[in-house]
N, C-alpha and C. Protein backbone atom coordinates (compact mmCIF):
# COMPACT_ATOMS: atom_id res chain seq x y z
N UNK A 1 16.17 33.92 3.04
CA UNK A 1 16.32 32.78 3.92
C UNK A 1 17.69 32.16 3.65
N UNK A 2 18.17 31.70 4.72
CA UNK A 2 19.80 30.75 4.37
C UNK A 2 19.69 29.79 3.80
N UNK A 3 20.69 29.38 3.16
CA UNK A 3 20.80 28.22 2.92
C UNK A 3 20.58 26.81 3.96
N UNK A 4 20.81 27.02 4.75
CA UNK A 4 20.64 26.49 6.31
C UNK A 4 19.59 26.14 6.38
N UNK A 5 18.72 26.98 6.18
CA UNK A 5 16.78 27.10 6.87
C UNK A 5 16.07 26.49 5.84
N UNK A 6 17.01 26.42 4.38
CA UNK A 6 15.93 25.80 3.28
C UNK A 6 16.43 24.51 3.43
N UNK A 7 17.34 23.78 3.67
CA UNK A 7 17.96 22.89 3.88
C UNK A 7 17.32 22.19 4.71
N UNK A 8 16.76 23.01 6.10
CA UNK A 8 16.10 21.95 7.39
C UNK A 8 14.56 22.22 6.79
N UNK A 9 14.13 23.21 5.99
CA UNK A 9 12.87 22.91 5.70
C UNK A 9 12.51 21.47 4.70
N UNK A 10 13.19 21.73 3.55
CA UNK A 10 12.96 20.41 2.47
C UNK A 10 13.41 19.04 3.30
N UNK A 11 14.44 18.86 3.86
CA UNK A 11 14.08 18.08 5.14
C UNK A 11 12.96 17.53 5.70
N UNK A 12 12.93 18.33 6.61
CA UNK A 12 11.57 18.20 7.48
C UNK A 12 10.07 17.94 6.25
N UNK A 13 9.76 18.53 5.43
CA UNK A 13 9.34 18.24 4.68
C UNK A 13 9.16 16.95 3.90
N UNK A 14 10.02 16.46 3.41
CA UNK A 14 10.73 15.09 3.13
C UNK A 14 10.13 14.01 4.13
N UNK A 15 10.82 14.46 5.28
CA UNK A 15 10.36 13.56 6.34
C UNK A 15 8.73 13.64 6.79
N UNK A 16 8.13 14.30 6.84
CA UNK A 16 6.33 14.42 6.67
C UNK A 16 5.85 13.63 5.89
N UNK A 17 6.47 13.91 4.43
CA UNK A 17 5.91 12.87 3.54
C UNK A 17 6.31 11.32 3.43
N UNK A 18 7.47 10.95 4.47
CA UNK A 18 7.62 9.64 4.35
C UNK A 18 6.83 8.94 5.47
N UNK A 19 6.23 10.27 6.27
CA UNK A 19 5.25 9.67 7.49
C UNK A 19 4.16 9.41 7.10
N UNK A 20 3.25 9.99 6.04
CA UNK A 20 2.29 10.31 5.93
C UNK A 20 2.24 8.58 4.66
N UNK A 21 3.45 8.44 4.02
CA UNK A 21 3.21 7.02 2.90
C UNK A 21 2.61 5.86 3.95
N UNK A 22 1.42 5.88 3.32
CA UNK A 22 0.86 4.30 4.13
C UNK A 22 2.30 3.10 4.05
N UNK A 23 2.47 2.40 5.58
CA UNK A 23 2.84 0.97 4.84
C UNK A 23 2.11 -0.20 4.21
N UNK A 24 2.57 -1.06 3.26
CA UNK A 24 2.27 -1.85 2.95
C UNK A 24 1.81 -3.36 3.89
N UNK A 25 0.79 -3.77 3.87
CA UNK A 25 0.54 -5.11 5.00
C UNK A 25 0.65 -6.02 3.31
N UNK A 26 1.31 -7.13 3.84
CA UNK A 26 1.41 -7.93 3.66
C UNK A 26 0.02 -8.71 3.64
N UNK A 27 -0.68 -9.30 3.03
CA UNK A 27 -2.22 -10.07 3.30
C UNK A 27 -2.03 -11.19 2.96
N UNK A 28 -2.31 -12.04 3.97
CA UNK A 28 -2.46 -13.93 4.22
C UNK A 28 -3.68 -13.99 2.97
N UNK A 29 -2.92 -14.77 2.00
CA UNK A 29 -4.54 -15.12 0.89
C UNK A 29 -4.79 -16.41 1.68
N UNK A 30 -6.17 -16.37 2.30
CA UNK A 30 -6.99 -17.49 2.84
C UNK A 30 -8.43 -17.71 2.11
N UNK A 31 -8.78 -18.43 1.52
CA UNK A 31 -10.19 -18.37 0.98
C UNK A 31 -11.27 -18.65 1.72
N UNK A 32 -11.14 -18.74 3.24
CA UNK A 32 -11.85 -19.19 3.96
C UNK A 32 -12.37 -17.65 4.38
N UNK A 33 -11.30 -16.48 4.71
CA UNK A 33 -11.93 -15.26 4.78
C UNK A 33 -12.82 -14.53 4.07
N UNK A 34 -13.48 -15.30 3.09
CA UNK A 34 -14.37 -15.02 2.48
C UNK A 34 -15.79 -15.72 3.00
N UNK A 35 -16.04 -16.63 3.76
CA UNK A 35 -16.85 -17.18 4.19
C UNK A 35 -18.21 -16.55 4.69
N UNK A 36 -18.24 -15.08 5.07
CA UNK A 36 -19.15 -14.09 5.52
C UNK A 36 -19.83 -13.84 3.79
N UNK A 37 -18.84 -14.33 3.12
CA UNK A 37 -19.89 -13.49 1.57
C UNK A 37 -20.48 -14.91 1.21
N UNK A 38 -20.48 -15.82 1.52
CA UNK A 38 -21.00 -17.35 1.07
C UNK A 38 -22.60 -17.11 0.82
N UNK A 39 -23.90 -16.69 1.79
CA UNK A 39 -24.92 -16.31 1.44
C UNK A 39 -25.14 -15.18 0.36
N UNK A 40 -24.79 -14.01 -0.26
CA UNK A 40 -24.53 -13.50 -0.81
C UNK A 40 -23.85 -13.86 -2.30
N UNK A 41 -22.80 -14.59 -2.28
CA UNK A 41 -22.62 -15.63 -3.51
C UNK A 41 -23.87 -16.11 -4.18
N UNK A 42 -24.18 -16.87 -3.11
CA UNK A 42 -24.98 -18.78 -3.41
C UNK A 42 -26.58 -17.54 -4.29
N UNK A 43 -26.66 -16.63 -3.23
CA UNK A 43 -28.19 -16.07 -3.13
C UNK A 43 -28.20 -14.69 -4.21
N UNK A 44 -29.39 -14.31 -3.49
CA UNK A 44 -29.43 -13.05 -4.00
C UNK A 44 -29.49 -11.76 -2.91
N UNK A 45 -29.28 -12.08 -1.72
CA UNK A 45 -29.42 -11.40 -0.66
C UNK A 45 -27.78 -10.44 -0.64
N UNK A 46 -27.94 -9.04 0.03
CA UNK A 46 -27.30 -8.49 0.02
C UNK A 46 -25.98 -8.85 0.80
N UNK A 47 -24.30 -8.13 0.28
CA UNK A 47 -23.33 -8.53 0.77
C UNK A 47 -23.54 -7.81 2.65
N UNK A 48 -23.11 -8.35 3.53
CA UNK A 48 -22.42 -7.93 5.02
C UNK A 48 -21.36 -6.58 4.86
N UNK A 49 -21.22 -5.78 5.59
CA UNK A 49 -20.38 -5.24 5.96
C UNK A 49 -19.27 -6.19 5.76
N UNK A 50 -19.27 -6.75 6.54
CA UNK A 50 -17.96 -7.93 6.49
C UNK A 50 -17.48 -8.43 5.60
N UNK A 51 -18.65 -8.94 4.69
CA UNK A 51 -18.22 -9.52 3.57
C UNK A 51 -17.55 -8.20 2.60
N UNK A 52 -18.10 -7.21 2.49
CA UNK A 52 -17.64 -6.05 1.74
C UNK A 52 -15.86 -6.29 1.90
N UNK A 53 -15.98 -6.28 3.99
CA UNK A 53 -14.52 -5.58 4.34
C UNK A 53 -13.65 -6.69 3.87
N UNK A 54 -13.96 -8.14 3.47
CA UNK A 54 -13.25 -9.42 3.44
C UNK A 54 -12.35 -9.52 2.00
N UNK A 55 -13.78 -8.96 1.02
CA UNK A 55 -13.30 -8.85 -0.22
C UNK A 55 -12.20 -7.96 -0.80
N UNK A 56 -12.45 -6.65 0.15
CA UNK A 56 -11.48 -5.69 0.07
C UNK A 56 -9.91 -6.02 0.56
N UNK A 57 -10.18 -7.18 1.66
CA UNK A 57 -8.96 -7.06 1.90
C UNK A 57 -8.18 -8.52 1.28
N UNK A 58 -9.53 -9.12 0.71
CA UNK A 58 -8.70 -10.55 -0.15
C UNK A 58 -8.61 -10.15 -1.74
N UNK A 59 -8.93 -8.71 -1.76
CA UNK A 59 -8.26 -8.36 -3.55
C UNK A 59 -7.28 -8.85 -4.04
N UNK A 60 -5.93 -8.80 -3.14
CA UNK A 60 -4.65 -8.94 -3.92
C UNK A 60 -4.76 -10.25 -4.57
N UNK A 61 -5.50 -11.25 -3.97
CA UNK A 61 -5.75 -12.77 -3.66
C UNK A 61 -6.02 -13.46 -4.81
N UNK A 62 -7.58 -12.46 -5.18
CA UNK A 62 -8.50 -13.01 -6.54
C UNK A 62 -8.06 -13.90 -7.78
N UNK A 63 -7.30 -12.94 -7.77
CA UNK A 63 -6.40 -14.24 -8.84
C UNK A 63 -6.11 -15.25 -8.82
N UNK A 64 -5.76 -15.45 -8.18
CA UNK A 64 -4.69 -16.69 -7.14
C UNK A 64 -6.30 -17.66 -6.89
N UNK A 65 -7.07 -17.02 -6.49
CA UNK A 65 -7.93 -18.28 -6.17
C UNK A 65 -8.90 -18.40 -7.79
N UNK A 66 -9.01 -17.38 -8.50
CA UNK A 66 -9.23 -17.61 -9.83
C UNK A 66 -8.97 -18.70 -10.82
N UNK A 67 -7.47 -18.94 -10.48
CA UNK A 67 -6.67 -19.80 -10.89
C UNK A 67 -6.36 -21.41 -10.29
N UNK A 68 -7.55 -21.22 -8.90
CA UNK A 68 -7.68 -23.06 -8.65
C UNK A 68 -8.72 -23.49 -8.82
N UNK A 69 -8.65 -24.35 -9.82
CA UNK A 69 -9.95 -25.00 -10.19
C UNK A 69 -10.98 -25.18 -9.42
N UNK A 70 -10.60 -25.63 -7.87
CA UNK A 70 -11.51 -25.71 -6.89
C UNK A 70 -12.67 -24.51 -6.50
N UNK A 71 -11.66 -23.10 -6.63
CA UNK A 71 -12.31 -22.22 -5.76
C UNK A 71 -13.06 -21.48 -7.06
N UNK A 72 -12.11 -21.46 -8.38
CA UNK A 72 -13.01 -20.73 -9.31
C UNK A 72 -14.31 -20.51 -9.63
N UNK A 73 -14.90 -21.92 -9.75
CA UNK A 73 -16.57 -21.89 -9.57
C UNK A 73 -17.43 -21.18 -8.65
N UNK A 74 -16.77 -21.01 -7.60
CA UNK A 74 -17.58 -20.21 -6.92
C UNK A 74 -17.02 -18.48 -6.91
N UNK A 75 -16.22 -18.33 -7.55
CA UNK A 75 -15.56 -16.99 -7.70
C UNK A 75 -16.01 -16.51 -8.90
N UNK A 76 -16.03 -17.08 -10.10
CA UNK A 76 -16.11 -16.99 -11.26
C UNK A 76 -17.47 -16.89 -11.69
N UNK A 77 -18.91 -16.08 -10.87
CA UNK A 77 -20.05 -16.24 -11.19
C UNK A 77 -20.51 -14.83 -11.10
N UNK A 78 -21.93 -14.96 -11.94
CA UNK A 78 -22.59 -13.33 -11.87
C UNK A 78 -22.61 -12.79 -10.52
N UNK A 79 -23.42 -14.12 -9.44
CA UNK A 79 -23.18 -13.27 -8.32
C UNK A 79 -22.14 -13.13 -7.99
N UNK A 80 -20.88 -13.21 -7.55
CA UNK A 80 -19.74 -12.70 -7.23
C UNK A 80 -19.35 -11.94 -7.85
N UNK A 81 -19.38 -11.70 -9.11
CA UNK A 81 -19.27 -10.36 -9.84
C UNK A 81 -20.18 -9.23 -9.20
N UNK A 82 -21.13 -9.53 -8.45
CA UNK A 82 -22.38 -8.71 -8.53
C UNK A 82 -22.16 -8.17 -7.05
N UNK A 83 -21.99 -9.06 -5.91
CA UNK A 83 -21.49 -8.64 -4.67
C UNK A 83 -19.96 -7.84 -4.62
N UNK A 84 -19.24 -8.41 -5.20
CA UNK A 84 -17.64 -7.16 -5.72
C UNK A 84 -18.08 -6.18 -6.29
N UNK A 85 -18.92 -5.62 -7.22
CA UNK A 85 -19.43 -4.87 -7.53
C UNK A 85 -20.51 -4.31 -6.70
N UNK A 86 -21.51 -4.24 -6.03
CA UNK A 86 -21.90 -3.66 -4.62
C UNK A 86 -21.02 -3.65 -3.75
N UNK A 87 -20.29 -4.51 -3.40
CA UNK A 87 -18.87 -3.82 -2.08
C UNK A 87 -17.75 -2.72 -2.60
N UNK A 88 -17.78 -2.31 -4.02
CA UNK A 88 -17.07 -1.38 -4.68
C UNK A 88 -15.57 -2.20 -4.97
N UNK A 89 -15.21 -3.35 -5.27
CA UNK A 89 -14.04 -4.09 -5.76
C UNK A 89 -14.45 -4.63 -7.01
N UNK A 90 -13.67 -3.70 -7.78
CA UNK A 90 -13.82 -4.32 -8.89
C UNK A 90 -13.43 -5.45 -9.09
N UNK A 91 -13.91 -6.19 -10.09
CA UNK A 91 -13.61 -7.90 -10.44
C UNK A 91 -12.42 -7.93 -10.95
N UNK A 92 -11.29 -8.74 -10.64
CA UNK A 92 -9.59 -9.09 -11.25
C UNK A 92 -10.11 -9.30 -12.68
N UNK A 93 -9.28 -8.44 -13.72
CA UNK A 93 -8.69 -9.07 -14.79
C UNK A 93 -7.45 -9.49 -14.98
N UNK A 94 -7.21 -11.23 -14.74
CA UNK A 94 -6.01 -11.65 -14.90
C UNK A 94 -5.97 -12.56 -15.87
């Protein structure tokens, strides 16, 4: 093969894999998007779909609301450990 043809292959190649890298979203930390897991918290009743998809996407967040006195109490409990753990997000160690 030429030099030429390996040249446009690793290329093209190259370029596949920069298609294929997810981008990064940026995520609004809102603690209100958690509001679908509120029964689930308080209770013992199972998490929502929603609530699953809420937690997943307020991961980066956890901390951050870990860290306000306000919201901790209600973050900082077995059940919320227990619903992150049935929605498959593990609990922040920060």
């Amino acid at each position: 093969m030429e030099a030429s043809h390996v040249a446009a292959i690793c290329t093209l190649v190259v370029l596949l894999l920069a298609a294929e890298t997810q981008v990064s979203v940026a995520v609004t930390c809102s603690p209100t998007q958690l509001s679908s897991c509120v029964s689930a918290i308080t209770s013992s009743t199972p998490p929502s779909r929603l609530c699953c998809s809420k937690i997943k996407e307020q991961k980066p967040c956890l901390c951050q609301y870990l860290r306000n006195p306000s919201l901790r109490k209600f973050i900082n409990t077995p059940n919320a450990r227990r619903v992150a753990s049935t929605c498959g997000t593990p609990f922040p160690k920060c």
